[in-house]
Every structure is written in structure tokens, then in C-alpha cells.
Protein backbone atom coordinates (compact mmCIF):
# COMPACT_ATOMS: atom_id res chain seq x y z
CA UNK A 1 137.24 -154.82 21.86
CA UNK A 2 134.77 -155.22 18.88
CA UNK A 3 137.07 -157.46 16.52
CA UNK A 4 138.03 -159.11 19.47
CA UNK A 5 133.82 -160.21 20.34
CA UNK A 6 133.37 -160.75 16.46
CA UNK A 7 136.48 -163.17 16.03
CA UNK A 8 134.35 -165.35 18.87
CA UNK A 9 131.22 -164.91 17.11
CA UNK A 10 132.53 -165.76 13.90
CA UNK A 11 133.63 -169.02 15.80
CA UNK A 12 130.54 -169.89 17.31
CA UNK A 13 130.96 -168.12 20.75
CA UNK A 14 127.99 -166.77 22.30
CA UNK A 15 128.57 -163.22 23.59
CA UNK A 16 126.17 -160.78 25.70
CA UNK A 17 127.83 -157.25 25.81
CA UNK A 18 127.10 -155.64 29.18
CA UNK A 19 128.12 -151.88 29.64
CA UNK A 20 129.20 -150.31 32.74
CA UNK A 21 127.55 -147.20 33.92
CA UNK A 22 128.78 -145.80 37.30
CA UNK A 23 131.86 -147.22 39.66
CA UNK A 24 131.25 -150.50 41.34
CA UNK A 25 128.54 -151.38 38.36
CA UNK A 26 130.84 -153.93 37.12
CA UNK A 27 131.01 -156.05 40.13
CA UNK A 28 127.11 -155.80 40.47
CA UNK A 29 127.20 -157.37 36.56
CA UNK A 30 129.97 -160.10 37.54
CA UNK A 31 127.72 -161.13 40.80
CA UNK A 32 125.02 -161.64 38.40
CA UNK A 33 126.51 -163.41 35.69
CA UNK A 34 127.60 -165.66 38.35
CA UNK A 35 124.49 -166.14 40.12
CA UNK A 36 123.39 -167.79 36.82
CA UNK A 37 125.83 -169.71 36.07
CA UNK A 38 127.85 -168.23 33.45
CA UNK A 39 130.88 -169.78 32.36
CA UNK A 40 132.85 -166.45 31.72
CA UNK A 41 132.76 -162.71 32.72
CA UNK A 42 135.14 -160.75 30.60
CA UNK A 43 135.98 -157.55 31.84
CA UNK A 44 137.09 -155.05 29.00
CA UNK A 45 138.95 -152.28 30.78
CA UNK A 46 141.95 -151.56 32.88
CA UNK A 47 143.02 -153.05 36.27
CA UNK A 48 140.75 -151.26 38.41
CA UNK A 49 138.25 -152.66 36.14
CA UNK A 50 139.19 -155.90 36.48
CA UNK A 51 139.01 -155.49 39.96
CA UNK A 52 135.85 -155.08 40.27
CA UNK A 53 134.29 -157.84 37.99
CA UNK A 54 137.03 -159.98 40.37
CA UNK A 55 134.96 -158.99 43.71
CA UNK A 56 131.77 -159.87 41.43
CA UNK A 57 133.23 -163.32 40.68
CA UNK A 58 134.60 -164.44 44.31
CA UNK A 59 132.88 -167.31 45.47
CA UNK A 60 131.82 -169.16 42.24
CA UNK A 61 133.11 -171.02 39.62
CA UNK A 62 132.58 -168.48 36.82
CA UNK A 63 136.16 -167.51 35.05
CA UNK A 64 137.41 -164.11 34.46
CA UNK A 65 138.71 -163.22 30.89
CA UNK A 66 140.43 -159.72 29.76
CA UNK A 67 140.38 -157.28 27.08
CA UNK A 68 143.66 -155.03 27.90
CA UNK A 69 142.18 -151.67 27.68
CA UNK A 70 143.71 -149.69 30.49
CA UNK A 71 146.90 -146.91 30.52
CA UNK A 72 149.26 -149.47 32.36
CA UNK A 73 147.30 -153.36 32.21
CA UNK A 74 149.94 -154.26 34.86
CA UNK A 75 147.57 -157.59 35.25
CA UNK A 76 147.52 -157.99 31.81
CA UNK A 77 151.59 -157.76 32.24
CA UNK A 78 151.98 -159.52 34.98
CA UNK A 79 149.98 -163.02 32.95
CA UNK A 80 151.32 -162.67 29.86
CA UNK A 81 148.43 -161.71 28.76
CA UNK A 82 148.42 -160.91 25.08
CA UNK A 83 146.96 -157.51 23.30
CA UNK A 84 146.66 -158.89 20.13
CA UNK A 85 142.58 -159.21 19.25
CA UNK A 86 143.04 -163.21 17.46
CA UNK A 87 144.95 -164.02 20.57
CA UNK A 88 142.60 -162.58 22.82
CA UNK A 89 139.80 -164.27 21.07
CA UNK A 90 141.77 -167.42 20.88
CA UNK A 91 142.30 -167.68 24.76
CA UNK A 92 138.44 -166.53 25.72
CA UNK A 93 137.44 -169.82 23.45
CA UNK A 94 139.62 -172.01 24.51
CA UNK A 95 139.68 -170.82 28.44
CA UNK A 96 142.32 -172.58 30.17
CA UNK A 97 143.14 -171.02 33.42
CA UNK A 98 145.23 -170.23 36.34
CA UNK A 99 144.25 -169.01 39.77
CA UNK A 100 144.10 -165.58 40.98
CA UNK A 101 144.46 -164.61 44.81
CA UNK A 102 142.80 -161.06 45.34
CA UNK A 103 143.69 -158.86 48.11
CA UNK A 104 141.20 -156.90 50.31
CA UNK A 105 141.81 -153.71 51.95
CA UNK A 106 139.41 -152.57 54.71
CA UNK A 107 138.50 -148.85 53.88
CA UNK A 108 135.88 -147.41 56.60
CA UNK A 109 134.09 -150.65 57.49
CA UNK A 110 133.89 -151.42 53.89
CA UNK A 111 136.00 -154.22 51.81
CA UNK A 112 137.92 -153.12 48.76
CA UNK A 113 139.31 -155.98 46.54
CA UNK A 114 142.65 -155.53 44.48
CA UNK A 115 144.12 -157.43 42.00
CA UNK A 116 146.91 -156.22 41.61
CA UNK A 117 148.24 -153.60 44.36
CA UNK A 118 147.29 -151.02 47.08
CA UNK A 119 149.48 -147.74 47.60
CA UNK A 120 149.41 -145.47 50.53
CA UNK A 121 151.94 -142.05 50.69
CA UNK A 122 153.66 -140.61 47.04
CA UNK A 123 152.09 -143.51 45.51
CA UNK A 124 148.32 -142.92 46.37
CA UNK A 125 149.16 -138.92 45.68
CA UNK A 126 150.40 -139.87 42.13
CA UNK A 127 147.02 -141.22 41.31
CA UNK A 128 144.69 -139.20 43.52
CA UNK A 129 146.54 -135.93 41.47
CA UNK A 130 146.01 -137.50 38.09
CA UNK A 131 143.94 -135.40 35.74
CA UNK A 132 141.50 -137.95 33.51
CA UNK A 133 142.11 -135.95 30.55
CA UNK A 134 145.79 -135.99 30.84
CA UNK A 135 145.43 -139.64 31.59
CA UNK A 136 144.30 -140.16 27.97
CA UNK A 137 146.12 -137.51 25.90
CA UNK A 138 149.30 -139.10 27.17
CA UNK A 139 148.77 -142.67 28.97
CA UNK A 140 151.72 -143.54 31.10
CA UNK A 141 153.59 -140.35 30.76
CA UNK A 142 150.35 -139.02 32.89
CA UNK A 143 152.07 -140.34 36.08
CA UNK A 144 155.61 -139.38 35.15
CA UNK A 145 154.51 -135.96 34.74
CA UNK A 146 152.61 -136.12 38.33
CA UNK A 147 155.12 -138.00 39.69
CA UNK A 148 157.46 -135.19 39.09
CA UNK A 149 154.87 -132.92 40.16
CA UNK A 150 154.24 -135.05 43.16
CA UNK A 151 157.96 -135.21 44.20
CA UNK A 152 157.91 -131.38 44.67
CA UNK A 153 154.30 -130.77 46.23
CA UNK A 154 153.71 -134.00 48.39
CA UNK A 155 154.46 -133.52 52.25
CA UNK A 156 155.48 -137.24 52.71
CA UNK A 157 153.78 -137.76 56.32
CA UNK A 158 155.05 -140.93 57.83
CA UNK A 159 152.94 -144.10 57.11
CA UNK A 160 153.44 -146.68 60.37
CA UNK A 161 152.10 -150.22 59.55
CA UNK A 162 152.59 -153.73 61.02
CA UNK A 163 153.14 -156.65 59.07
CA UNK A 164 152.29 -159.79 60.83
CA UNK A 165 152.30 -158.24 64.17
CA UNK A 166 156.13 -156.61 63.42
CA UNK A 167 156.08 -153.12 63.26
CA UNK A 168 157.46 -150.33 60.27
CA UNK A 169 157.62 -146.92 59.25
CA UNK A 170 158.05 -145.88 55.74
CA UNK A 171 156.98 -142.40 53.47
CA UNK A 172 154.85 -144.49 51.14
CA UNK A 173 154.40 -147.79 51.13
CA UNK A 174 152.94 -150.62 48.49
CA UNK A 175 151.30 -153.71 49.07
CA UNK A 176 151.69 -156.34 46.03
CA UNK A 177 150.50 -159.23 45.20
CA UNK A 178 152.12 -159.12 41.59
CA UNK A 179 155.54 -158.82 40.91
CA UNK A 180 155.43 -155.82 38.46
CA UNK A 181 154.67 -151.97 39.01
CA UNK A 182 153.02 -149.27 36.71
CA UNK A 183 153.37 -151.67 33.82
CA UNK A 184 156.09 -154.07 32.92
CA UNK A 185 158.35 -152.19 35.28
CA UNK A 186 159.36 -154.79 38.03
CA UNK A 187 158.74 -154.16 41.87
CA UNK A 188 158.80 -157.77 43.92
CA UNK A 189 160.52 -159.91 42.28
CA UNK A 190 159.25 -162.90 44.64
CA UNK A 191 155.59 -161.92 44.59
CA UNK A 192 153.05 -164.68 43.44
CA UNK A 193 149.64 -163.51 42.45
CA UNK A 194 148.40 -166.93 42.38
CA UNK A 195 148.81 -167.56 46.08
CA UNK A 196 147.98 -166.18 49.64
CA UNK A 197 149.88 -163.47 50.87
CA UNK A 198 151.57 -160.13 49.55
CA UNK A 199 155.07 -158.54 49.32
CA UNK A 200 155.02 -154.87 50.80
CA UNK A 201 157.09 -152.08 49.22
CA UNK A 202 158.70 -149.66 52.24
CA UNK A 203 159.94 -146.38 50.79
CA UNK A 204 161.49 -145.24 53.78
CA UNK A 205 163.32 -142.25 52.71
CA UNK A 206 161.08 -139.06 52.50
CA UNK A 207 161.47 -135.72 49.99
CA UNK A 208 162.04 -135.62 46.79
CA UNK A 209 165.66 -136.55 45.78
CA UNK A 210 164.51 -140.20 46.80
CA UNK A 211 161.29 -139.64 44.80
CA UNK A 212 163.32 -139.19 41.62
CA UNK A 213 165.89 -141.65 42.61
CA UNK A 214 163.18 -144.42 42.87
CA UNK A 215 161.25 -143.14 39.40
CA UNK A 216 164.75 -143.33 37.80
CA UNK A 217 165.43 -146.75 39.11
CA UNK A 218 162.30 -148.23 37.87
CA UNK A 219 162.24 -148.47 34.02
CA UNK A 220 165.82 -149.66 34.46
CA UNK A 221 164.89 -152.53 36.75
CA UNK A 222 166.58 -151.45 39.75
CA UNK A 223 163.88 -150.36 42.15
CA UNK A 224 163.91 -153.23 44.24
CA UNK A 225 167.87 -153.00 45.00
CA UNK A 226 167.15 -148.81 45.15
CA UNK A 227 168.29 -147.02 48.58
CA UNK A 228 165.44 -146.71 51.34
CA UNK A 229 163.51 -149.31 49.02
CA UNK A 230 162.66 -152.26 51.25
CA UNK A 231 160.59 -155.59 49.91
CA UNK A 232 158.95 -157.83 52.40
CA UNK A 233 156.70 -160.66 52.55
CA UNK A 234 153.66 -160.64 54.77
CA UNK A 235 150.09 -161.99 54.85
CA UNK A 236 148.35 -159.60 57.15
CA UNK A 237 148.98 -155.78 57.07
CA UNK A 238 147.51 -152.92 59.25
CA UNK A 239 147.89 -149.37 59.26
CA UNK A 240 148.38 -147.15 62.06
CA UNK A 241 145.24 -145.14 63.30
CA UNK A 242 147.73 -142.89 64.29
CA UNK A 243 148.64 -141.90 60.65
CA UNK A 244 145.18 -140.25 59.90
CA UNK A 245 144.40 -139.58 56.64
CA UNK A 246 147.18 -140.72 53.68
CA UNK A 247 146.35 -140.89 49.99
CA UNK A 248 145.62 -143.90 48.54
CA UNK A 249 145.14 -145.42 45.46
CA UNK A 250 144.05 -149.43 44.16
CA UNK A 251 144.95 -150.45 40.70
CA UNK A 252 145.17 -147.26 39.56
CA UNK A 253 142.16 -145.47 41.02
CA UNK A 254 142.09 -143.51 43.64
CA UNK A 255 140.35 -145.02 46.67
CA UNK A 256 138.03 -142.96 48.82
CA UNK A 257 139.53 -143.45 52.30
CA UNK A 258 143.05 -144.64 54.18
CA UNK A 259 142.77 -148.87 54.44
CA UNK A 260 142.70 -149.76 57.56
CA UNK A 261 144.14 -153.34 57.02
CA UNK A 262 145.24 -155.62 54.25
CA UNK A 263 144.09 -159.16 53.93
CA UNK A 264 144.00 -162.01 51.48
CA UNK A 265 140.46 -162.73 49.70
CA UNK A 266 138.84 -165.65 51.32
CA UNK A 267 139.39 -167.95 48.08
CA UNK A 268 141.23 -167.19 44.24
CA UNK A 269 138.98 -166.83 41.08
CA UNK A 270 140.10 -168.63 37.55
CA UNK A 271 141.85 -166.05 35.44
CA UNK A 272 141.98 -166.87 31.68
CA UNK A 273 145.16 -167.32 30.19
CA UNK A 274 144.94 -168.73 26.96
């Protein structure tokens, strides 16, 4: 991050460094930023990061730029974005964008923005289980390891969910906007994170032998064309109140809560792309 601030003061760019200090602080420091008119909020962090300086940012006409810091940086993926400090610095100077659609997910009368994904079943277990420390010694081998952990513990309760009025069942579902999963690994292939609407992942096969089948299908590129793995599209998604409480994660945190519904953001923010 700090060759990446001095290549764009070394070329004239005028940077204020702004340090998080508790969850949801970043999206208090985008709102801000906007609110006076900033051109640019960078957010230096992982997806969940970017998340939130997104929800700061809805609304204006203030940009979002990214530093790839995270485990995964499926955004980051997902763009093109590169990891490379000159480049970085090169595409936060010269700013051209494209759009970015958020999704919401309504979590006890409160709105959670994504940019990237929501999980409910294994997938929200994966990241609730994570252990921070773990996280960092290892990166993405973290979540193999819970996944396999996971696979073995998790009970798999049924998640029931309509999408656009049409009704499912599934033992873990996730709902996309992007078209790649847990890195570059892809997911929905016809997802477009620069429009309305979502794709939604059904896993409809409980227990763990389709656990591991779907873990081994995804580094190989297979997981959408996996058994029990079903991709739709869909613009409006609710959950069952008769599920009660499922594990959940956004972006790779762990959300507080079982979404009640899925919705696009009212408008898309300017993502810098180089």
C-alpha cells in the first residue's frame, strides 16, 4: 500500500490516508469523503472492505479505487484488477471507470451492501468457522481446511427461498453478482457485476460427499456443470422465515444475522479500472 501512495505522490497526486478503526468505520469515511466532494475513495483492504467504502459511496459521484489487500480479492479478480503497485498507481491517476451494481441484503431491519456475493448454508459456515489467525498464517488454504472441517460438522438444514416470486429449496445457497467464487475460481459464468440483478447458486444436495464433490470441482472449473449445482438468474430474492436461523457470510465476513431478502442497490458507483 505505501509504494503504491508514494508512486502517486511522486506524480503529483494528492493523497489523505484515512485508517479504519472498528467495522462499518469505512463506510462512515466514504460518506464523508463524498459529502465533500472528493473525486476518489480508495479502499485498501479485501472485499468486505470494499464493501463498505461502496455503501459509503452510493449516491454520489465520488469513484472507488482498490489496493488488493485481502486473502481472496475476488473483486479485484473479477475487474482485472492488477496487484502490481506501478499499475495500481497508474490506474488511481489516470481513473477511468466502469460501473458497479451493489447488492443489498436485508439483515434484521437493517441493509447490508455486497459487492461481490452473499452465502447462506455450508457457505456462510465456512466463513462464520474461520479462525482470523489461521486466516493469515495460511490465506486461502484457511477455507479449504474449514471447508473440510465444515463438510463433516455442518448439519446442512434446508434453506427455502423464492426468486422472483418462484419458489426453491437448496442446502446452501449463493447469491452473485460476479461471475467468480473464492478467488479466480469461476461460479456464474453469465453474471454481470455491472448491471441489475444477480445469478443464485442452489446446492441442492446435502452431506458431505457433495461438499467435497463441489470443493473438488471448483479449482478445476467445473462447479457450475457439478451435480445438485444449479445457476439461476433473478433480481429479487427472499428467504423463508420458516428457515430460522442459517449461517451467513458477505464477501468474506461473516454477517450477524440470516438476510431476509436480496435486492439490487438503488443505483451503481464508478469502480476504477485503470
Amino acid at each position: 500500500m505505501w509504494h503504491v501512495l508514494d508512486l502517486l505522490v511522486e506524480n503529483g497526486v494528492m493523497v489523505e490516508v484515512a485508517e479504519t478503526q472498528h467495522a462499518g468505520h469505512a463506510t462512515a469515511l466514504a460518506r464523508a469523503a463524498a459529502c465533500e466532494g472528493r473525486a476518489m475513495v480508495v479502499a485498501a483492504g479485501g472485499d468486505g472492505t470494499i464493501a463498505e467504502v461502496a455503501n459509503g459511496l452510493l449516491g454520489s459521484h465520488t469513484a472507488l479505487g482498490v489496493i488488493p489487500l485481502g486473502t481472496a480479492n475476488v473483486l479485484a479478480k473479477e475487474y482485472a484488477l492488477s496487484t502490481a503497485p506501478r499499475a495500481i498507481a497508474n490506474a488511481l491517476a489516470y481513473r477511468r471507470t466502469r460501473l458497479l451494481w451493489p447488492g443489498v441484503a436485508r439483515i434484521a431491519g437493517h441493509d447490508h451492501v455486497f459487492v461481490q456475493m452473499v452465502g447462506l448454508g455450508f457457505d456462510g459456515a465456512v466463513v462464520q468457522g474461520l479462525q482470523p489467525m489461521l486466516k493469515r498464517a495460511i490465506g486461502r488454504g484457511a477455507y479449504v481446511w474449514q471447508s473440510l472441517w465444515e463438510s463433516v460438522a455442518y448439519g446442512f438444514p434446508k434453506v427455502r427461498l423464492s426468486v422472483d416470486g418462484k419458489d426453491y429449496e437448496a442446502a446452501s445457497v449463493v447469491v452473485t453478482k460476479g461471475r467468480l467464487y473464492g478467488g479466480p475460481y469461476l461460479l456464474a459464468p453469465n453474471a454481470a457485476s455491472t448491471a441489475p440483478g444477480f445469478q443464485v447458486a442452489l446446492f441442492e444436495n446435502p452431506g458431505t460427499f457433495a461438499a467435497l464433490l463441489a470443493g473438488a470441482a471448483l479449482p478445476l472449473g467445473l462447479l457450475p456443470r457439478c451435480p445438485g449445482v444449479r445457476v439461476i438468474a433473478g433480481s429479487h430474492i427472499d428467504f423463508s422465515p420458516a428457515n430460522g436461523p442459517i449461517m451467513a457470510q458477505s464477501d468474506g465476513d461473516a454477517l450477524e444475522g440470516t438476510p431476509v431478502c436480496v435486492a439490487d442497490a438503488g443505483c451503481p458507483i464508478s469502480l476504477i479500472v485503470g
